[in-house]
PDB file of N, CA and C in Angstrom:
ATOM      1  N   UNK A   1       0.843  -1.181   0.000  1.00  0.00           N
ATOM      2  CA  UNK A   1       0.000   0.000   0.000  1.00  0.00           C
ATOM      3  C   UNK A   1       0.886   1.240   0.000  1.00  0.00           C
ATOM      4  N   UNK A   2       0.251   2.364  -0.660  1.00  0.00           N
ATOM      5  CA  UNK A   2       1.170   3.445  -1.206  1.00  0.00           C
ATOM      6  C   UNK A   2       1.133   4.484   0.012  1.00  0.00           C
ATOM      7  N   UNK A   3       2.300   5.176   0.688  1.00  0.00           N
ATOM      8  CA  UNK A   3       1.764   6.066   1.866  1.00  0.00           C
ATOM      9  C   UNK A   3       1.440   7.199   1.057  1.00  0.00           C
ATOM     10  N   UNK A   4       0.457   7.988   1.836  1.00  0.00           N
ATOM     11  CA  UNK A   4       0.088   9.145   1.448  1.00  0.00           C
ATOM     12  C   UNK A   4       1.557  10.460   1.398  1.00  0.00           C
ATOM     13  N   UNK A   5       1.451  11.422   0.955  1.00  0.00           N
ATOM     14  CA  UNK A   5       2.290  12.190   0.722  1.00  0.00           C
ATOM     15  C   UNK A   5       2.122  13.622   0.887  1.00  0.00           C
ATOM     16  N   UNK A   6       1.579  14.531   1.359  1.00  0.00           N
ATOM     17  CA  UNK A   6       1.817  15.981   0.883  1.00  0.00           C
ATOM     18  C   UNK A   6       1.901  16.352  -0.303  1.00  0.00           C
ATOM     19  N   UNK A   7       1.695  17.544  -0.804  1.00  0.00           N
ATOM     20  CA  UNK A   7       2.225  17.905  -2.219  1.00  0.00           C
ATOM     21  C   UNK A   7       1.619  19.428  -2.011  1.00  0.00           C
ATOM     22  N   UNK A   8       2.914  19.980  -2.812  1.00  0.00           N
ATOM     23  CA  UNK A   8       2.876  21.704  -2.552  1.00  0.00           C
ATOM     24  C   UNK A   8       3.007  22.185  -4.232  1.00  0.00           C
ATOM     25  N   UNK A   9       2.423  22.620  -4.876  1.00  0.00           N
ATOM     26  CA  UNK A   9       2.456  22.189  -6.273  1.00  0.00           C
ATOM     27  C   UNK A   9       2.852  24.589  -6.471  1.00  0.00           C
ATOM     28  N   UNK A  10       4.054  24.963  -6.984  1.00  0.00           N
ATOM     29  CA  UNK A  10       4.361  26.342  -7.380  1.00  0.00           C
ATOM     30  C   UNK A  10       5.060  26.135  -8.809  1.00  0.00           C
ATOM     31  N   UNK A  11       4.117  26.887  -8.689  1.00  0.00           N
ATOM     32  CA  UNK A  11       4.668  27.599 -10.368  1.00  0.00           C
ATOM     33  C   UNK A  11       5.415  28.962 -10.314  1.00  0.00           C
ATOM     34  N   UNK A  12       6.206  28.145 -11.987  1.00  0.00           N
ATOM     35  CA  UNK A  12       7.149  29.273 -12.047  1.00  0.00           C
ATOM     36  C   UNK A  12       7.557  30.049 -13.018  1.00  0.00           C
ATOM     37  N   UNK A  13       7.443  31.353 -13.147  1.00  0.00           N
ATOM     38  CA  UNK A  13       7.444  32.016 -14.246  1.00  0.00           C
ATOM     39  C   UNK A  13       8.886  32.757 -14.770  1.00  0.00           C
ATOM     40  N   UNK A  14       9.963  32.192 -13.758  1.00  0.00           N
ATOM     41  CA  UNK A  14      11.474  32.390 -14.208  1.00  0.00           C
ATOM     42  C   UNK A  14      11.770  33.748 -13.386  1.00  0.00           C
ATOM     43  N   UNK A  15      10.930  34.549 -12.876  1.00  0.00           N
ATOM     44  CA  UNK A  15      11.241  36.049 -12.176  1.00  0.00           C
ATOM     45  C   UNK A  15      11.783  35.826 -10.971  1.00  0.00           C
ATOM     46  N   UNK A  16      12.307  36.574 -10.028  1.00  0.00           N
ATOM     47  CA  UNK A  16      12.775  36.961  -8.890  1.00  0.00           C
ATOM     48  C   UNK A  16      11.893  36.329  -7.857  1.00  0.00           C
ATOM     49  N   UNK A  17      10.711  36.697  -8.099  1.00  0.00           N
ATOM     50  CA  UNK A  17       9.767  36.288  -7.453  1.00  0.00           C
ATOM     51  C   UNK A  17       8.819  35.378  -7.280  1.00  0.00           C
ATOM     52  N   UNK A  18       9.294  35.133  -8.549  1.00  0.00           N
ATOM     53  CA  UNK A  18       8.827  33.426  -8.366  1.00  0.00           C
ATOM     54  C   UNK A  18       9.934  32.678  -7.721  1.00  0.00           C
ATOM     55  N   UNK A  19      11.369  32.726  -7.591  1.00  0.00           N
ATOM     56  CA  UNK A  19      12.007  31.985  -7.136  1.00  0.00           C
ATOM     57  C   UNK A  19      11.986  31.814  -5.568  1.00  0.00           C
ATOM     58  N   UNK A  20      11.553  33.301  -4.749  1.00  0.00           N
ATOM     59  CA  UNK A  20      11.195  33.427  -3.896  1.00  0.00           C
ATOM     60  C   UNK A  20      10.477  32.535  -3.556  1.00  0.00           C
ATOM     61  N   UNK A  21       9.109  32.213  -4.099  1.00  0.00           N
ATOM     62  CA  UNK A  21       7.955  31.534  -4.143  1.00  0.00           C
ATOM     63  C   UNK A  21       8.628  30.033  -3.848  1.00  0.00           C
ATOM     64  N   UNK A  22       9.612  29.935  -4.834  1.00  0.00           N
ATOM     65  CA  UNK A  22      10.180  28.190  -4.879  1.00  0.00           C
ATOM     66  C   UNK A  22      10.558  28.295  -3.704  1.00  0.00           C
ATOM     67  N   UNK A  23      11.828  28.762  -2.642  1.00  0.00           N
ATOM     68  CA  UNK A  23      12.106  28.909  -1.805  1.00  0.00           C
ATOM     69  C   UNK A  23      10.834  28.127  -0.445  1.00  0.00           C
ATOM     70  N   UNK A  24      10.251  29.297  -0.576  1.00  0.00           N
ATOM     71  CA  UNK A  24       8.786  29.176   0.503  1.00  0.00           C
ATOM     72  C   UNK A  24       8.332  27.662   0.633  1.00  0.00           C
ATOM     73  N   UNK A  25       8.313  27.430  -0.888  1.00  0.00           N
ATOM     74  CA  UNK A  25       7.228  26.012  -0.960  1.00  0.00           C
ATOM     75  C   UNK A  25       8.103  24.923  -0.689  1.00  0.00           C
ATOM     76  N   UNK A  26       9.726  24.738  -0.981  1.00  0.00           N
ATOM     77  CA  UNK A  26       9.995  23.972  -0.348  1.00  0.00           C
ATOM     78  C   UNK A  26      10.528  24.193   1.202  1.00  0.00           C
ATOM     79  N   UNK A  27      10.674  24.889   1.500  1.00  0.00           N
ATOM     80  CA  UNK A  27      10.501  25.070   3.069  1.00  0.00           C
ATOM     81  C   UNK A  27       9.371  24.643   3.909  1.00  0.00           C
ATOM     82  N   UNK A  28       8.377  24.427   2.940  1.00  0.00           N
ATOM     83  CA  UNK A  28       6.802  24.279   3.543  1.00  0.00           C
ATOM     84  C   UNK A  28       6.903  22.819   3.560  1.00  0.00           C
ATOM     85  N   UNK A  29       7.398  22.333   2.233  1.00  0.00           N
ATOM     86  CA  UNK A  29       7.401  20.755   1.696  1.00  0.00           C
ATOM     87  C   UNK A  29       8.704  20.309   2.468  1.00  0.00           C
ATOM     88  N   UNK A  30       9.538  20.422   2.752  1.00  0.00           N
ATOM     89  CA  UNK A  30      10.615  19.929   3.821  1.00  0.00           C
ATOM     90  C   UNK A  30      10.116  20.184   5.356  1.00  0.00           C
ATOM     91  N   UNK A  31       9.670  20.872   5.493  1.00  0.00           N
ATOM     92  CA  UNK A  31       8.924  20.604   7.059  1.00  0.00           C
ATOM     93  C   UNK A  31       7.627  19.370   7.355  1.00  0.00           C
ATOM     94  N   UNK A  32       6.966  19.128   5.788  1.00  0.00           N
ATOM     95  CA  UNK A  32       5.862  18.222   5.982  1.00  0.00           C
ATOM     96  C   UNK A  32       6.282  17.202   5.365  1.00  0.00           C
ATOM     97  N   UNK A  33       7.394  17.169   4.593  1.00  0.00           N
ATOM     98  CA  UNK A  33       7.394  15.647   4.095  1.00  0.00           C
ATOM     99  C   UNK A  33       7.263  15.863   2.558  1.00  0.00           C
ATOM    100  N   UNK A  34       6.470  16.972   1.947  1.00  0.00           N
ATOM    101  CA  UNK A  34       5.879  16.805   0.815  1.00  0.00           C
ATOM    102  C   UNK A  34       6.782  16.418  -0.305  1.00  0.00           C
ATOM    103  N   UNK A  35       5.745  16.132  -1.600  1.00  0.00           N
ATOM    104  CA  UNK A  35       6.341  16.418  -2.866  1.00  0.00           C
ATOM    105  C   UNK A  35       6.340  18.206  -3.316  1.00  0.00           C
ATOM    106  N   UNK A  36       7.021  18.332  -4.100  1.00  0.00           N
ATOM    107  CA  UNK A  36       6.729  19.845  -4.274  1.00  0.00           C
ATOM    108  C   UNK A  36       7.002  19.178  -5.935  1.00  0.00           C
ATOM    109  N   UNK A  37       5.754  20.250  -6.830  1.00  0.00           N
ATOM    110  CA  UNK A  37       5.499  19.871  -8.120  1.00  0.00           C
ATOM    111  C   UNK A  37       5.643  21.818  -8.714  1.00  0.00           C
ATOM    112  N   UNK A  38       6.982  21.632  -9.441  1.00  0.00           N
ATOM    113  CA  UNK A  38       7.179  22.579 -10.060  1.00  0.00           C
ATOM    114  C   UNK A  38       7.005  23.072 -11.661  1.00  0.00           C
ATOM    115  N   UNK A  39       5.608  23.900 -11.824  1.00  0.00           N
ATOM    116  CA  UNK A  39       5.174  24.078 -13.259  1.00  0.00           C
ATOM    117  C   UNK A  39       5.551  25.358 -13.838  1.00  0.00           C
ATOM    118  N   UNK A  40       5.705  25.319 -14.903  1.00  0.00           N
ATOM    119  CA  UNK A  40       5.523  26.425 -15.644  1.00  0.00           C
ATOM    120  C   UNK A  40       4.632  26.363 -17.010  1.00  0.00           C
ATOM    121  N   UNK A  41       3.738  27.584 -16.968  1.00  0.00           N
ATOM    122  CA  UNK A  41       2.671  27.109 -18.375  1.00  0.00           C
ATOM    123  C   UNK A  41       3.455  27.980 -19.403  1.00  0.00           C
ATOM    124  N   UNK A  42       3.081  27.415 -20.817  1.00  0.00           N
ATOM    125  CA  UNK A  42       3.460  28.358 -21.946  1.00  0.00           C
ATOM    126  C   UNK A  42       2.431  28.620 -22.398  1.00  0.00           C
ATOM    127  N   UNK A  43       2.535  29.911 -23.236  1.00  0.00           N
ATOM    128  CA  UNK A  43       1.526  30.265 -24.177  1.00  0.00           C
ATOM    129  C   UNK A  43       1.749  29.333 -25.133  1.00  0.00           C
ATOM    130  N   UNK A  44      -0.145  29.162 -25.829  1.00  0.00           N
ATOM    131  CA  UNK A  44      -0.436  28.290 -26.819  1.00  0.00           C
ATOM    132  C   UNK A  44       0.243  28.801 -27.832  1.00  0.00           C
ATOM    133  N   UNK A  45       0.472  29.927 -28.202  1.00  0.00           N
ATOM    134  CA  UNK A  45       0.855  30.412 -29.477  1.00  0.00           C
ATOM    135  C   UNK A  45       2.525  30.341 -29.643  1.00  0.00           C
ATOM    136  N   UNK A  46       2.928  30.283 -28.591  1.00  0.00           N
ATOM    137  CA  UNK A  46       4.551  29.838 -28.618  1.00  0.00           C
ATOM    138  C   UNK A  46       4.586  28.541 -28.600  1.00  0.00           C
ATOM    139  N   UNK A  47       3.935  27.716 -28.028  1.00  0.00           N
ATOM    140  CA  UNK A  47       3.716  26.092 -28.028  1.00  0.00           C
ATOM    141  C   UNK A  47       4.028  26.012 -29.805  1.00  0.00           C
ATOM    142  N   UNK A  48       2.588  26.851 -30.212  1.00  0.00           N
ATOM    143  CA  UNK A  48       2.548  26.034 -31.640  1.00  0.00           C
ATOM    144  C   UNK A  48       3.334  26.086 -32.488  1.00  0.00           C
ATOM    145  N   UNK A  49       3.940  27.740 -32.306  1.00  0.00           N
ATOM    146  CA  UNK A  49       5.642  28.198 -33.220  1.00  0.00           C
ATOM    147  C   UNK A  49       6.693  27.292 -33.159  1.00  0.00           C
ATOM    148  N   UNK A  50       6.627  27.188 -31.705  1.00  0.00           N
ATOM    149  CA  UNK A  50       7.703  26.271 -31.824  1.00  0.00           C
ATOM    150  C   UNK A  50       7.820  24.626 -32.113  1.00  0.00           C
ATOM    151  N   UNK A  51       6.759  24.454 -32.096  1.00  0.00           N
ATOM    152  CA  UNK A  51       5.783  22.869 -32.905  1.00  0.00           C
ATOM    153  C   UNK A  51       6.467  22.923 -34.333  1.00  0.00           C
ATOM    154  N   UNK A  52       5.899  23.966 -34.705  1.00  0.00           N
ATOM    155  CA  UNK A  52       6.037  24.132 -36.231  1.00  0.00           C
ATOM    156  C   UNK A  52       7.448  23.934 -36.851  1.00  0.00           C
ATOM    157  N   UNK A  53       8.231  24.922 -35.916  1.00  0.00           N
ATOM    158  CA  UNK A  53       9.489  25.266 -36.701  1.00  0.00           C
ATOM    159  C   UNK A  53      10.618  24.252 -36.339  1.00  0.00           C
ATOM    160  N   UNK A  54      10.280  23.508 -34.356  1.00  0.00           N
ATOM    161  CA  UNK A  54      11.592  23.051 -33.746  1.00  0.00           C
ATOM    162  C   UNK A  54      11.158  21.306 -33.635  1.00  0.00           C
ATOM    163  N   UNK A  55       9.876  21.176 -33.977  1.00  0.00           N
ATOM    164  CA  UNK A  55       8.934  20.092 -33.660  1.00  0.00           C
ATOM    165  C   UNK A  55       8.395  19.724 -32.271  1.00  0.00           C
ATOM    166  N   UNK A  56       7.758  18.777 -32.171  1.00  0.00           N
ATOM    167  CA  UNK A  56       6.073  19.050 -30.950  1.00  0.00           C
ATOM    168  C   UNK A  56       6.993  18.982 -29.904  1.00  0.00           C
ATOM    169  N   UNK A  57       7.997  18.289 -29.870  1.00  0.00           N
ATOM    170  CA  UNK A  57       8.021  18.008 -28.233  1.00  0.00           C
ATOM    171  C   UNK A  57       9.603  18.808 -28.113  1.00  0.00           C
ATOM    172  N   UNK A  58      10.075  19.832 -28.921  1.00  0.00           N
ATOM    173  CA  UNK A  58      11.409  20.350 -28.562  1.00  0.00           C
ATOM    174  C   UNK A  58      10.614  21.282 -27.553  1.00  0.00           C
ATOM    175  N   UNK A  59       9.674  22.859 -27.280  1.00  0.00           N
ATOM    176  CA  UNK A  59       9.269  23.455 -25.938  1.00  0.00           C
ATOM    177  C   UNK A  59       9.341  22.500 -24.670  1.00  0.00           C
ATOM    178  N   UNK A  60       8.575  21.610 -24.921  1.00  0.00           N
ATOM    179  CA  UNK A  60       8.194  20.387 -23.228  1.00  0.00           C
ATOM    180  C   UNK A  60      10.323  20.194 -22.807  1.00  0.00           C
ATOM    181  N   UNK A  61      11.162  20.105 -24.041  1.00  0.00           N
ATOM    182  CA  UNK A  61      12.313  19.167 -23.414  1.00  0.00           C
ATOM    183  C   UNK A  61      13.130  20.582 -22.652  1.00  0.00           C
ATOM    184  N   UNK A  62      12.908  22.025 -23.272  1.00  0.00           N
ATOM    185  CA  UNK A  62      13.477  23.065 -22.800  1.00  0.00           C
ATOM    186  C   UNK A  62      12.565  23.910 -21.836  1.00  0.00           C
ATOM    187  N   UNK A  63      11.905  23.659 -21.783  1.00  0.00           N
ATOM    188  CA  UNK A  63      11.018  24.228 -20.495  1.00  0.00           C
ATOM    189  C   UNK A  63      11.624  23.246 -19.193  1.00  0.00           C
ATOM    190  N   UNK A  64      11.496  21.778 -19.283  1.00  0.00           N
ATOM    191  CA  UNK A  64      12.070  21.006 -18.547  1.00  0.00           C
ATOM    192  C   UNK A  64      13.436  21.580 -17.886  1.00  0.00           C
ATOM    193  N   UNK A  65      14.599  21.600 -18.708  1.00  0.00           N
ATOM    194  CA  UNK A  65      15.857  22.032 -19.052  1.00  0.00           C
ATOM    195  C   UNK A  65      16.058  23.088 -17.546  1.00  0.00           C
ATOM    196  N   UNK A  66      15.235  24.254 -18.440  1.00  0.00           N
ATOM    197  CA  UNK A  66      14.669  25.271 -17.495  1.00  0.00           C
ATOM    198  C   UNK A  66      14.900  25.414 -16.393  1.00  0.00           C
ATOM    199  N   UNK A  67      13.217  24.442 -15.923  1.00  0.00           N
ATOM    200  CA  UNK A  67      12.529  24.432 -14.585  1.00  0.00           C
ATOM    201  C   UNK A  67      14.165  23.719 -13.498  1.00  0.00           C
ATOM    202  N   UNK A  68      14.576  22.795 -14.361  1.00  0.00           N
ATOM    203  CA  UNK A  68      15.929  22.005 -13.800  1.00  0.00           C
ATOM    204  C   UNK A  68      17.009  23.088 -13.028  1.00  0.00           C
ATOM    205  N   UNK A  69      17.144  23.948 -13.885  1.00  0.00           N
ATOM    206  CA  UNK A  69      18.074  24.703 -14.359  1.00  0.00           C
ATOM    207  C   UNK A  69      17.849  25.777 -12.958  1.00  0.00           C
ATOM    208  N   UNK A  70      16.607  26.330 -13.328  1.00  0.00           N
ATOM    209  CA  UNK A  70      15.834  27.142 -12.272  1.00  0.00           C
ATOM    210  C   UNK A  70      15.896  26.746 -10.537  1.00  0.00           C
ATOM    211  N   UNK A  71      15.980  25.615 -10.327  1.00  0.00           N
ATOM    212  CA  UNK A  71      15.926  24.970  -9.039  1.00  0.00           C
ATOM    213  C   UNK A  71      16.999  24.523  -8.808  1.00  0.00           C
ATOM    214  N   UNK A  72      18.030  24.562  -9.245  1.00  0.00           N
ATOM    215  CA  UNK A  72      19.254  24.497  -8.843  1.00  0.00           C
ATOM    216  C   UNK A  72      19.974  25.448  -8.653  1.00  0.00           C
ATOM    217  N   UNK A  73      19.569  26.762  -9.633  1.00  0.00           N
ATOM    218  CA  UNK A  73      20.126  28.066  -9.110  1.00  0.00           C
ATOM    219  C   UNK A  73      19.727  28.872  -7.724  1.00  0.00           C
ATOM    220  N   UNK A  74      18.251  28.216  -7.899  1.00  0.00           N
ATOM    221  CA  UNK A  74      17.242  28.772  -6.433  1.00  0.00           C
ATOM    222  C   UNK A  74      18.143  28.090  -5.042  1.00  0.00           C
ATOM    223  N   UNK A  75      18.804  26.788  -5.236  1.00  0.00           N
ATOM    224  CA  UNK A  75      19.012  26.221  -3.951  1.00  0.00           C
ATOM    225  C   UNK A  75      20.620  25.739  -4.076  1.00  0.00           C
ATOM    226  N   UNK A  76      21.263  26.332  -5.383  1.00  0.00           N
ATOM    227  CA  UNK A  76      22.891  26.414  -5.172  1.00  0.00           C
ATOM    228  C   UNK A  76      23.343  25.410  -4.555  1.00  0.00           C
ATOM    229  N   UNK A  77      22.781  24.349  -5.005  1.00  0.00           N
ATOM    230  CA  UNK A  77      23.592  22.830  -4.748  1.00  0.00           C
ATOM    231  C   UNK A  77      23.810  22.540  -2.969  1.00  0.00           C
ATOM    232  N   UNK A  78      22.432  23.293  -2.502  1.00  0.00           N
ATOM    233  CA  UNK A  78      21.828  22.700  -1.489  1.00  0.00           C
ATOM    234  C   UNK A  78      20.983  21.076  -1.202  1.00  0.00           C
ATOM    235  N   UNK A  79      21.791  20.386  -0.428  1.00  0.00           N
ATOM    236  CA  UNK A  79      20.880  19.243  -0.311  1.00  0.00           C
ATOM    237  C   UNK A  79      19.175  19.546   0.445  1.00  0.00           C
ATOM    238  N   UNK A  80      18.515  19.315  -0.726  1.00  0.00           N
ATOM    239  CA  UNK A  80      16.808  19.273  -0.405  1.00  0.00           C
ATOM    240  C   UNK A  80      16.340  18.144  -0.046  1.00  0.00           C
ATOM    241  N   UNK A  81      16.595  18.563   1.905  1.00  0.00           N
ATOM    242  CA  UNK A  81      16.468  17.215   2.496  1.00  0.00           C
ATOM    243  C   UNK A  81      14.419  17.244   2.780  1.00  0.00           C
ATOM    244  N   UNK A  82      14.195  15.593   2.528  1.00  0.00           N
ATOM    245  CA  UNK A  82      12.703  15.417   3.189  1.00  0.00           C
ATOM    246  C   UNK A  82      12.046  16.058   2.156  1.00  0.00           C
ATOM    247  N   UNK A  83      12.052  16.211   0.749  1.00  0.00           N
ATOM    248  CA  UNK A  83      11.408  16.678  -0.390  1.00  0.00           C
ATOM    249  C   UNK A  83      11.979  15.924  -1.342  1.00  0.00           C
ATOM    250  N   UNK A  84      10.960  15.688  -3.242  1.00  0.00           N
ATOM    251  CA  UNK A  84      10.777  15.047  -3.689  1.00  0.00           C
ATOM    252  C   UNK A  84      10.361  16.239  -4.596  1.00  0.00           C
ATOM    253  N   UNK A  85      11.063  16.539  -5.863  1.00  0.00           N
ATOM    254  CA  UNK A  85      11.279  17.857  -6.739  1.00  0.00           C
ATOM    255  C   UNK A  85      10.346  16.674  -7.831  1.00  0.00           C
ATOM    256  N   UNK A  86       9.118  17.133  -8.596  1.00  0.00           N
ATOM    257  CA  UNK A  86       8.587  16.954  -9.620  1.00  0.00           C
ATOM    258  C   UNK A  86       8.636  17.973 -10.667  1.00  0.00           C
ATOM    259  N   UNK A  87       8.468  17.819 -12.146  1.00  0.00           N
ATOM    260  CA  UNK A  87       8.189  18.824 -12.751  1.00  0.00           C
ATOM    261  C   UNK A  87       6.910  18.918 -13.758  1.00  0.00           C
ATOM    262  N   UNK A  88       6.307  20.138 -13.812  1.00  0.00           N
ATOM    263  CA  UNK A  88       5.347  19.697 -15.221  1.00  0.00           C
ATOM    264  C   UNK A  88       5.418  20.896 -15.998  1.00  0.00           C
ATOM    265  N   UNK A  89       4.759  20.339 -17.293  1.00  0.00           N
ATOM    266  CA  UNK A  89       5.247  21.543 -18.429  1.00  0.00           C
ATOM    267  C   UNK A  89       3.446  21.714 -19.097  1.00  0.00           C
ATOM    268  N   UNK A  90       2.893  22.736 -18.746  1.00  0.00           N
ATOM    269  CA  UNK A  90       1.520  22.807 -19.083  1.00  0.00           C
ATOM    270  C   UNK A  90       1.318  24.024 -20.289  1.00  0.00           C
ATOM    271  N   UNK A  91       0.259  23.951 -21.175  1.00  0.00           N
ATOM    272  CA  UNK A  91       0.292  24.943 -22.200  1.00  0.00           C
ATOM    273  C   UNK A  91      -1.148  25.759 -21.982  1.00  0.00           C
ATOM    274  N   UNK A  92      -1.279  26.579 -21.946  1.00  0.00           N
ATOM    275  CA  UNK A  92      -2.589  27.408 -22.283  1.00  0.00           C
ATOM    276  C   UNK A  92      -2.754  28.539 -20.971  1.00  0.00           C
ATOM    277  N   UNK A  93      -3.676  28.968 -21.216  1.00  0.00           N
ATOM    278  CA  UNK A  93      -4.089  30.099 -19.749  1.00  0.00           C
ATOM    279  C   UNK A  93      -3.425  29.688 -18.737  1.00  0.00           C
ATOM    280  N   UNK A  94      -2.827  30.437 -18.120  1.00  0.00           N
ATOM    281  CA  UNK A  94      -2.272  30.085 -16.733  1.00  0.00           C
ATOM    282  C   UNK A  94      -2.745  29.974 -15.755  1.00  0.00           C
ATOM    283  N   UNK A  95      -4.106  31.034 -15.300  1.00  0.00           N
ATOM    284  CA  UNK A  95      -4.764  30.053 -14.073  1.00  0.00           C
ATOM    285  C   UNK A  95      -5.703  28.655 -14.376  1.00  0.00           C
ATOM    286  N   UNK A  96      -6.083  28.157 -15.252  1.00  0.00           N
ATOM    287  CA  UNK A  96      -7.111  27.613 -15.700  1.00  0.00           C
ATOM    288  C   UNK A  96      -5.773  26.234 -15.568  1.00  0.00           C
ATOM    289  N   UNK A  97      -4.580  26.330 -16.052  1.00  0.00           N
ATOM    290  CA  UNK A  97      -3.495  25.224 -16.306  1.00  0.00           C
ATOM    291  C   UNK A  97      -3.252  25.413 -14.775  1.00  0.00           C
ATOM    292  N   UNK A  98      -2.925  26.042 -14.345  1.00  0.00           N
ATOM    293  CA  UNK A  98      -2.522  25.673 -12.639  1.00  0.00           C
ATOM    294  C   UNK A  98      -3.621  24.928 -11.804  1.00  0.00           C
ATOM    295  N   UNK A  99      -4.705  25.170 -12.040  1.00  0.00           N
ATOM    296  CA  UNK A  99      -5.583  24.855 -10.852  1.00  0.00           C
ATOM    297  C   UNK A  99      -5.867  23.206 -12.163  1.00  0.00           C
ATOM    298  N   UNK A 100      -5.800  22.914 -12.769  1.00  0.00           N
ATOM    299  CA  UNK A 100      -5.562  21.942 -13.612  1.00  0.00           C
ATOM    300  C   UNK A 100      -4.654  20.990 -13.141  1.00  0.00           C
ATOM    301  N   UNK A 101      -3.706  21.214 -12.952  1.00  0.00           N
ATOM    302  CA  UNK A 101      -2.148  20.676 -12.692  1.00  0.00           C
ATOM    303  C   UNK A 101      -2.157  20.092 -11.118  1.00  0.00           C
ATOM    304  N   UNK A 102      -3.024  21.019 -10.110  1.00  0.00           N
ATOM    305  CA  UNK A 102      -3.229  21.085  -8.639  1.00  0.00           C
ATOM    306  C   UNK A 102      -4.476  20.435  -8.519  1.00  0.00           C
ATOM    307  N   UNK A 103      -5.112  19.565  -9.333  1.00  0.00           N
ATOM    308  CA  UNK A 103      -6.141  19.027  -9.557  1.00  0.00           C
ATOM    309  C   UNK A 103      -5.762  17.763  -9.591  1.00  0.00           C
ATOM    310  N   UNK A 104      -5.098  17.280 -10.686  1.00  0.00           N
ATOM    311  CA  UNK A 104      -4.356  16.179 -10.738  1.00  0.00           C
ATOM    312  C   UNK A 104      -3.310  15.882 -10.541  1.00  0.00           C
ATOM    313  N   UNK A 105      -2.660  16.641  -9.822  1.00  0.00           N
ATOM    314  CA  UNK A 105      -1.325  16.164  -8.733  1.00  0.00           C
ATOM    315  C   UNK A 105      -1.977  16.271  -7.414  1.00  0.00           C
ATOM    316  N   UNK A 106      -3.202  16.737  -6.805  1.00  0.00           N
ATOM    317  CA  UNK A 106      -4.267  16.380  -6.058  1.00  0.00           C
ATOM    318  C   UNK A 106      -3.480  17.125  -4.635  1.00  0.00           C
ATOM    319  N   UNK A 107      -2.730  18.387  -5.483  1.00  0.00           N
ATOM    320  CA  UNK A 107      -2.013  19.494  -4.425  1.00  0.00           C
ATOM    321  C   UNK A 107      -2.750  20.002  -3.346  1.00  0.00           C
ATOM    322  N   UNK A 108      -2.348  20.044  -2.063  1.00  0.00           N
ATOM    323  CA  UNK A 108      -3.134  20.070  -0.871  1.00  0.00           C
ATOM    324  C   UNK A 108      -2.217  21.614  -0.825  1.00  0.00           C
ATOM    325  N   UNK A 109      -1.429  22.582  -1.283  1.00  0.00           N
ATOM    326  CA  UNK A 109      -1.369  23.632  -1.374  1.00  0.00           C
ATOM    327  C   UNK A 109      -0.573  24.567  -2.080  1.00  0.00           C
ATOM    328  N   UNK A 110      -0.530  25.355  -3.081  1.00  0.00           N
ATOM    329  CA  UNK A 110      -0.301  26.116  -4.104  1.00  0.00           C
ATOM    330  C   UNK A 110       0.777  27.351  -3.564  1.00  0.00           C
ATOM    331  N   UNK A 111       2.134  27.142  -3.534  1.00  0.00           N
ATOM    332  CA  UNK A 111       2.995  28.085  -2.864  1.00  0.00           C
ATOM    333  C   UNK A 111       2.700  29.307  -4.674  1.00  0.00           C
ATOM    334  N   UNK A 112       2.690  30.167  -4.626  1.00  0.00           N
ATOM    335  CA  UNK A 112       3.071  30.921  -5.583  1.00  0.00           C
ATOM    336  C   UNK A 112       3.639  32.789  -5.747  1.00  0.00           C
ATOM    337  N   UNK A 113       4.072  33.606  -6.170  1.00  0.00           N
ATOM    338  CA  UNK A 113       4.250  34.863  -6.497  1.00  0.00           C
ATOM    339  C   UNK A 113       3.050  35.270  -7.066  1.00  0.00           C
ATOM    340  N   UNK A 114       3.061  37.092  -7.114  1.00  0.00           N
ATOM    341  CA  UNK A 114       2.015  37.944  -8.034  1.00  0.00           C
ATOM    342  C   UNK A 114       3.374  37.841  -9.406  1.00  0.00           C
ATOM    343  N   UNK A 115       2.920  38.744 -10.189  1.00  0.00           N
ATOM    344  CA  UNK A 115       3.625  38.713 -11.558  1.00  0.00           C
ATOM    345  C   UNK A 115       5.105  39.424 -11.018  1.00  0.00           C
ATOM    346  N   UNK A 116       5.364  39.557  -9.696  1.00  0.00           N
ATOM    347  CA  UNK A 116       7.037  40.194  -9.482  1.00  0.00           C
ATOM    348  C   UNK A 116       6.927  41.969  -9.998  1.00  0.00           C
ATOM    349  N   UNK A 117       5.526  42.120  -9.561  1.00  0.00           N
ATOM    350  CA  UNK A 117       5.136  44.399 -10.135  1.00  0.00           C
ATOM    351  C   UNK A 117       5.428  44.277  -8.882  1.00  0.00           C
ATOM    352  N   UNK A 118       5.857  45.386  -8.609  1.00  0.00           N
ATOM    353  CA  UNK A 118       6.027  45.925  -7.237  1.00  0.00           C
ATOM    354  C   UNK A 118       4.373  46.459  -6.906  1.00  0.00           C
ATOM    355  N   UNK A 119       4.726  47.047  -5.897  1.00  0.00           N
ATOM    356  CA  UNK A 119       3.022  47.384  -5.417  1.00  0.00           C
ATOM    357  C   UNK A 119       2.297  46.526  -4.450  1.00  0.00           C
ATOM    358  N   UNK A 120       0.984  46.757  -4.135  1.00  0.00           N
ATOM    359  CA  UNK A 120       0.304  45.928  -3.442  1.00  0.00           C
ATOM    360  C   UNK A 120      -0.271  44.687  -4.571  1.00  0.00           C
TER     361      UNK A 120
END
């Protein structure tokens, strides 16, 4: 039988403040045990350009690349003890793909940033 798990599911849009965000969520997910599921959505219309020109699945292998790329700079070859780094690569509207993603990774909570504007 499978144990249950936590899961802190943040997305990431490559800014300052989203990395912040990464930070938080695994701090949240290393205190509980969790998985932490790290997304970033693309626009459909860059999806399809780059369908066209690089073929379907070159965006999914560099978004991956990325998100990799991204979480290792966030935690500078820190051991991420008591966490379990997932990734997903989603295309279309971004809240509609997040609460999508936190649906079926069956995320019990959504660490995330505003767009990184200053302001309230």
């Amino acid at each position: 039988m499978a144990t249950w798990r936590p899961s802190v599911l943040c997305p990431v849009d490559f800014s300052a403040a989203s990395r912040v965000a990464l930070r938080h969520a695994v701090a949240i997910a290393s205190h509980f045990g969790a998985t932490v599921t790290v997304v970033t959505v693309n626009d459909p219309i860059l999806a399809e350009t780059a369908a066209l020109k690089l073929g379907s699945d070159w965006l999914t292998r560099q978004c991956l690349t990325e998100l990799e790329s991204e979480v290792a700079k966030t935690f500078a070859g820190r051991v991420l003890e008591n966490v379990e780094i997932r990734y997903e690569i989603a295309t279309g509207a971004p809240a509609p793909e997040i609460l999508r993603v936190a649906r079926e990774r069956r995320s019990d909570l959504i660490v995330m940033s505003s767009r990184g504007l200053s302001g309230v």
